[in-house]
C-alpha atoms as a PDB file:
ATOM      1  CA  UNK A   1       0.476 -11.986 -11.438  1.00  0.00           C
ATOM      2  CA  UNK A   2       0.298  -8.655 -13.080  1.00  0.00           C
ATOM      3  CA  UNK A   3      -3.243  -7.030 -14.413  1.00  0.00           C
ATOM      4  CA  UNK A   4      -4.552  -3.734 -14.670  1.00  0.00           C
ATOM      5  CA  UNK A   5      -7.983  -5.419 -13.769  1.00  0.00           C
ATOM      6  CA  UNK A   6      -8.588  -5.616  -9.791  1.00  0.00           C
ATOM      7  CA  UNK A   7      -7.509  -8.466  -8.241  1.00  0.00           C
ATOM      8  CA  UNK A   8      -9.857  -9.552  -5.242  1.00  0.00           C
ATOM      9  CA  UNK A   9      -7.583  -8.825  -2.186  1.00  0.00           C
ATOM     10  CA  UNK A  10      -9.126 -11.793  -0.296  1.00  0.00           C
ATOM     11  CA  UNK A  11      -8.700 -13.953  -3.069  1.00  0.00           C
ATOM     12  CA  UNK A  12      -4.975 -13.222  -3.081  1.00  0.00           C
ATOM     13  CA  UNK A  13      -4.626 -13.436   0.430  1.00  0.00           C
ATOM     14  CA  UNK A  14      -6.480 -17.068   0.916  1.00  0.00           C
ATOM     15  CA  UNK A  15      -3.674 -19.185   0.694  1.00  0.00           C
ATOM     16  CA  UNK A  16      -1.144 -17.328   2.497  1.00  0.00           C
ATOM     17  CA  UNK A  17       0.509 -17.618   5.952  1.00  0.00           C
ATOM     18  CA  UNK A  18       0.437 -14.072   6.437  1.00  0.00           C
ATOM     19  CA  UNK A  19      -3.477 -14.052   5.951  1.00  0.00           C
ATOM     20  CA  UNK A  20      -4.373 -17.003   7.872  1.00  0.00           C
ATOM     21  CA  UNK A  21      -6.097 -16.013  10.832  1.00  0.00           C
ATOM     22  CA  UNK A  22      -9.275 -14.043  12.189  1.00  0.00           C
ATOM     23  CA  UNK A  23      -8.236 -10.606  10.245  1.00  0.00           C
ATOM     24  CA  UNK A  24     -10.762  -8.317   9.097  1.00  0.00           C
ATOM     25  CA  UNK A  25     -10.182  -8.234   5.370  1.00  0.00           C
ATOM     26  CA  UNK A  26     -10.586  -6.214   3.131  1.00  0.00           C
ATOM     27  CA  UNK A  27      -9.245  -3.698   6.004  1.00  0.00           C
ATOM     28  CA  UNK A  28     -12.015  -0.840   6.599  1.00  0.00           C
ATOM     29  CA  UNK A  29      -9.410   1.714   5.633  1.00  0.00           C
ATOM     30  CA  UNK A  30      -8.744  -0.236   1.970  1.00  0.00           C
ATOM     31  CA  UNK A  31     -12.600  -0.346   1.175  1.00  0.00           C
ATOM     32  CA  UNK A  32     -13.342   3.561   2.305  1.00  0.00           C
ATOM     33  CA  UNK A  33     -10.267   4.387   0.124  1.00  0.00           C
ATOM     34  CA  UNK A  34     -11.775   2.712  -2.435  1.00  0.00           C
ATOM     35  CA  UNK A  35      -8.647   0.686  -3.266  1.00  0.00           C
ATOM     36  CA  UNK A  36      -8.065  -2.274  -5.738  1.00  0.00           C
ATOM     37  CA  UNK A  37      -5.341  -4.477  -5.969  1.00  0.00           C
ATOM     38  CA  UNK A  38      -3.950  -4.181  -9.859  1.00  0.00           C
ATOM     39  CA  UNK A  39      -0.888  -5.896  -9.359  1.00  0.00           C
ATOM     40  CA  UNK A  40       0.802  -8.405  -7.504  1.00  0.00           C
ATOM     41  CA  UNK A  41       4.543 -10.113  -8.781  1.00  0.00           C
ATOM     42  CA  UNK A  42       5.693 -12.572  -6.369  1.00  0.00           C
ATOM     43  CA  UNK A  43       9.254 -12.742  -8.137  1.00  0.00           C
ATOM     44  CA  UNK A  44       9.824  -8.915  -7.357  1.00  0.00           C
ATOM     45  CA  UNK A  45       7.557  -9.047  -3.886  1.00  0.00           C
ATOM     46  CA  UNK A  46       6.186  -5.972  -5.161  1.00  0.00           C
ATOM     47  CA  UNK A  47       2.154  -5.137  -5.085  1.00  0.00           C
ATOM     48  CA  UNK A  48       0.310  -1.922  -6.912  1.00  0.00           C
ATOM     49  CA  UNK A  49      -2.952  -0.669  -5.540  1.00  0.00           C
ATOM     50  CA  UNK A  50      -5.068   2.055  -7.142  1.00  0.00           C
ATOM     51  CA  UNK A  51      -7.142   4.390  -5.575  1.00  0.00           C
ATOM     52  CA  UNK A  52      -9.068   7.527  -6.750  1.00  0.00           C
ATOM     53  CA  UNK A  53      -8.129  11.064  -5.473  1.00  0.00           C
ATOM     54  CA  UNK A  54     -11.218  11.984  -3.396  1.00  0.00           C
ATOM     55  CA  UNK A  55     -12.445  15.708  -2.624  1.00  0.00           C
ATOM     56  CA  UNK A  56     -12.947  14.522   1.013  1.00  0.00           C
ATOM     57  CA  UNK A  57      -9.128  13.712   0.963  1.00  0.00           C
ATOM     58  CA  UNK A  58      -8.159  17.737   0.168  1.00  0.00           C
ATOM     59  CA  UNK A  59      -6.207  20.233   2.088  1.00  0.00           C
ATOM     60  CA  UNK A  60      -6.981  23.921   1.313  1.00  0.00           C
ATOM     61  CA  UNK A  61      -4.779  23.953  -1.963  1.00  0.00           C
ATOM     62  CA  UNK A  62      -7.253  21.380  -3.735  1.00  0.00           C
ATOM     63  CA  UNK A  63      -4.126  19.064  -3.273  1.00  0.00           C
ATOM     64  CA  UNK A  64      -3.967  15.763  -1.616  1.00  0.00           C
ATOM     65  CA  UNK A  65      -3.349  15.731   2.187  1.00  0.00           C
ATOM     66  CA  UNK A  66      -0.148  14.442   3.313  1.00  0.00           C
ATOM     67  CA  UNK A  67      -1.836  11.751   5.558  1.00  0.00           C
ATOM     68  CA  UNK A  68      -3.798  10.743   2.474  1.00  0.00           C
ATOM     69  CA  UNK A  69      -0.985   9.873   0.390  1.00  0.00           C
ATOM     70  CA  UNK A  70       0.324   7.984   3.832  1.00  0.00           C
ATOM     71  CA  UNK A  71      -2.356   6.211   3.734  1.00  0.00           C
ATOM     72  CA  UNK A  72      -2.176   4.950  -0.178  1.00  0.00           C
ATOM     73  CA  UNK A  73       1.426   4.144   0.731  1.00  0.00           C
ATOM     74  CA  UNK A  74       0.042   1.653   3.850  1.00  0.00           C
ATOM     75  CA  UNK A  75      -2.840   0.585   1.613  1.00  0.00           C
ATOM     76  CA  UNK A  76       0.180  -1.250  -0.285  1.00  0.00           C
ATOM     77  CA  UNK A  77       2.444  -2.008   2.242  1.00  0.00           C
ATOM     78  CA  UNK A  78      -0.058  -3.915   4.433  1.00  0.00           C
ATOM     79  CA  UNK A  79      -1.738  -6.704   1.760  1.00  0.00           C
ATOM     80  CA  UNK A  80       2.006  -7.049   0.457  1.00  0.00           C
ATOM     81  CA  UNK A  81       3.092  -7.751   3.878  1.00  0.00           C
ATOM     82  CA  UNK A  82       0.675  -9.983   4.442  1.00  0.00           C
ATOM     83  CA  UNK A  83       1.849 -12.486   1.099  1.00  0.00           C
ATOM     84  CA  UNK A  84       5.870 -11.882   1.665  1.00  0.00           C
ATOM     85  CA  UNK A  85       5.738 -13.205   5.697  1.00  0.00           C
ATOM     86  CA  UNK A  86       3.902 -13.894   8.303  1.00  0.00           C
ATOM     87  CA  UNK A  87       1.911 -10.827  10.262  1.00  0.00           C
ATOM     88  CA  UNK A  88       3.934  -7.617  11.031  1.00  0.00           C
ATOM     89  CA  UNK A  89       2.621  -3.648  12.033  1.00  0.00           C
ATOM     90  CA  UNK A  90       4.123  -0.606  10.919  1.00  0.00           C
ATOM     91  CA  UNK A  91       6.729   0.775  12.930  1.00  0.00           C
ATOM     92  CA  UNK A  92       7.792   3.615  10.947  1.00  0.00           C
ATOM     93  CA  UNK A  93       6.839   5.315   8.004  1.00  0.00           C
ATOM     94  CA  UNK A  94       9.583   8.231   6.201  1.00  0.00           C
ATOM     95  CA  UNK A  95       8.474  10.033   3.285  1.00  0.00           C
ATOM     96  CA  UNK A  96       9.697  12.549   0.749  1.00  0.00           C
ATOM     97  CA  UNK A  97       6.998  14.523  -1.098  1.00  0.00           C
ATOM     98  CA  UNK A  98       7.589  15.223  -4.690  1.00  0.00           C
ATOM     99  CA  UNK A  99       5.220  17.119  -5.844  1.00  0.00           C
ATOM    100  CA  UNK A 100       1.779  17.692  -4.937  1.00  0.00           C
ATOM    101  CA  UNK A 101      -1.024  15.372  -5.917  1.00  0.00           C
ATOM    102  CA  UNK A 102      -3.983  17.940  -7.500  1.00  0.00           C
ATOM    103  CA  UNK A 103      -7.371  17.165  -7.621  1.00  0.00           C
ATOM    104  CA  UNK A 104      -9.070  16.142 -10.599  1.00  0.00           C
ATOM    105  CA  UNK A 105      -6.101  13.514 -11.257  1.00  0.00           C
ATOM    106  CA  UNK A 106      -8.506  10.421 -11.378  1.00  0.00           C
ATOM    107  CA  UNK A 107      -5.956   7.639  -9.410  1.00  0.00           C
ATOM    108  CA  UNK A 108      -2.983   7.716  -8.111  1.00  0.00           C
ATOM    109  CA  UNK A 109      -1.017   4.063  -7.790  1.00  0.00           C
ATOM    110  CA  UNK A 110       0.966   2.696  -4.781  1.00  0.00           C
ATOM    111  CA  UNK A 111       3.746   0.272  -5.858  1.00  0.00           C
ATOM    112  CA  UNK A 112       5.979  -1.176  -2.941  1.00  0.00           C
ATOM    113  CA  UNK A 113       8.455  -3.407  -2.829  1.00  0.00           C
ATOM    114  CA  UNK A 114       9.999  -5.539  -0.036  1.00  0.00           C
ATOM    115  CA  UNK A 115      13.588  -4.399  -0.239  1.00  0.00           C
ATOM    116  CA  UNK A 116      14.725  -6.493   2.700  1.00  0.00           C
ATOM    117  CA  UNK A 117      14.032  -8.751   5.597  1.00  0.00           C
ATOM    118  CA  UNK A 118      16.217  -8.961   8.543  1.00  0.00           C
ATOM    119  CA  UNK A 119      16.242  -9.872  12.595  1.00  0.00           C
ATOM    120  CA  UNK A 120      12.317  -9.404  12.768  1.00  0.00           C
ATOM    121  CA  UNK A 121      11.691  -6.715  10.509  1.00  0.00           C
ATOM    122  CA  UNK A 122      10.632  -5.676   6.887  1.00  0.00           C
ATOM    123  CA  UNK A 123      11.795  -2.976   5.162  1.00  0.00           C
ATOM    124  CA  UNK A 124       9.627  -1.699   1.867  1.00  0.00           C
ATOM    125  CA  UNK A 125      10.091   1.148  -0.111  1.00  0.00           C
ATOM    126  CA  UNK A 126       6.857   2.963  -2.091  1.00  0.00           C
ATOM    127  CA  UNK A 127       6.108   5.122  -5.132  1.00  0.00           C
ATOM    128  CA  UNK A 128       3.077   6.742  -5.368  1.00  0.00           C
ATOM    129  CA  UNK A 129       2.392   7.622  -9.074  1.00  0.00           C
ATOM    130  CA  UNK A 130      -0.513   8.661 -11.679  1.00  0.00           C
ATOM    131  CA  UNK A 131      -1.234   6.770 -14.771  1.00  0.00           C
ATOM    132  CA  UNK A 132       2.008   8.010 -16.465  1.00  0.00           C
ATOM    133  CA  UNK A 133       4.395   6.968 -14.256  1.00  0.00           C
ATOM    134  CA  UNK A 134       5.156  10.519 -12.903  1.00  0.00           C
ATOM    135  CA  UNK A 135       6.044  10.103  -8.758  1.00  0.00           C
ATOM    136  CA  UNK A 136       4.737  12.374  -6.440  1.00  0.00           C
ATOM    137  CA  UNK A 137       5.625  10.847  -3.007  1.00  0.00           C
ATOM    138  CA  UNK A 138       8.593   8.037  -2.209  1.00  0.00           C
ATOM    139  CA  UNK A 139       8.401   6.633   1.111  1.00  0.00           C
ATOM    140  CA  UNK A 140      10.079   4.340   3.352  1.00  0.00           C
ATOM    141  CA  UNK A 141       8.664   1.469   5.876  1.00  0.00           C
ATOM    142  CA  UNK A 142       9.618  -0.499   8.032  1.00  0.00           C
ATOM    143  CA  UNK A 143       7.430  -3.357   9.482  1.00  0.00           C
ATOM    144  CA  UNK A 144       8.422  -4.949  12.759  1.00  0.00           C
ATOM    145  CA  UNK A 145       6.849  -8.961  12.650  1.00  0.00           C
ATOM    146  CA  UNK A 146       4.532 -10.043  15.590  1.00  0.00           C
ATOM    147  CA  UNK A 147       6.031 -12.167  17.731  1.00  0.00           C
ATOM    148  CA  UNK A 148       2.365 -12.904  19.396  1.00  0.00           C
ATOM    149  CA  UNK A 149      -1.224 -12.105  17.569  1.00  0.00           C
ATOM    150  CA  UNK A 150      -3.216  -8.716  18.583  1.00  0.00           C
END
């Protein structure tokens, strides 16, 4: 499934194992981001959310924070997770910063993509991007799968 139109997150998640459960969903953190699913290919186990660049999200350049951009990344990781296996948490999170993010960009996009799935944990690398495909921040998590429910 691939739109540029949002695609309900809980809609998505309905029929999956990963979802199934008492989970608060959307996630707090997704709706104050203001985040949308736009993209979801089960083929690639890949997922794209958009969210806007915020003033409240600023450091004192007038350029995203660091933690923000973290936090777009994990707003993609963590509905993906959810439809490629059964619940998981972060465990770490690496990132290289390309460039800086500057306000007034209206969205930026988080793409990941599970890359691989071994001995209880999923590894998923992320592009955050603007409109024209130009990459500010790559990152690099790994989720460790729960062995019991929190």
């Amino acid at each position: 499934m691939n739109t540029r139109e949002p695609i309900d997150i809980n809609t998505l998640l309905a029929e999956h194992e990963g979802a199934q459960g008492e989970y608060l969903l959307p996630p707090p953190i997704f709706a104050s981001m203001e985040c949308d699913i736009i993209a979801y290919d089960t083929e690639m186990k890949s997922l794209t959310a958009r969210m806007p660049v915020l003033h409240a999200w600023l450091n004192p350049f007038s350029t995203m924070q660091g933690g923000m951009i973290m936090a777009a990344a994990d707003n993609a990781v963590g509905p993906l997770s959810m439809l490629v296996s059964t619940p998981s948490w972060t465990r770490t999170m690496e990132s290289k910063y390309l460039k800086p993010i500057r306000y007034g960009l209206d969205f930026i996009y988080a793409t990941a993509v599970l890359v691989e799935e071994k001995r209880g944990r999923l590894i998923f690398e992320v592009e955050v991007a603007d409109a024209e495909g130009t990459v500010y921040t790559t990152a690099k998590v790994t989720n460790w799968l729960m062995k019991e429910k929190v």
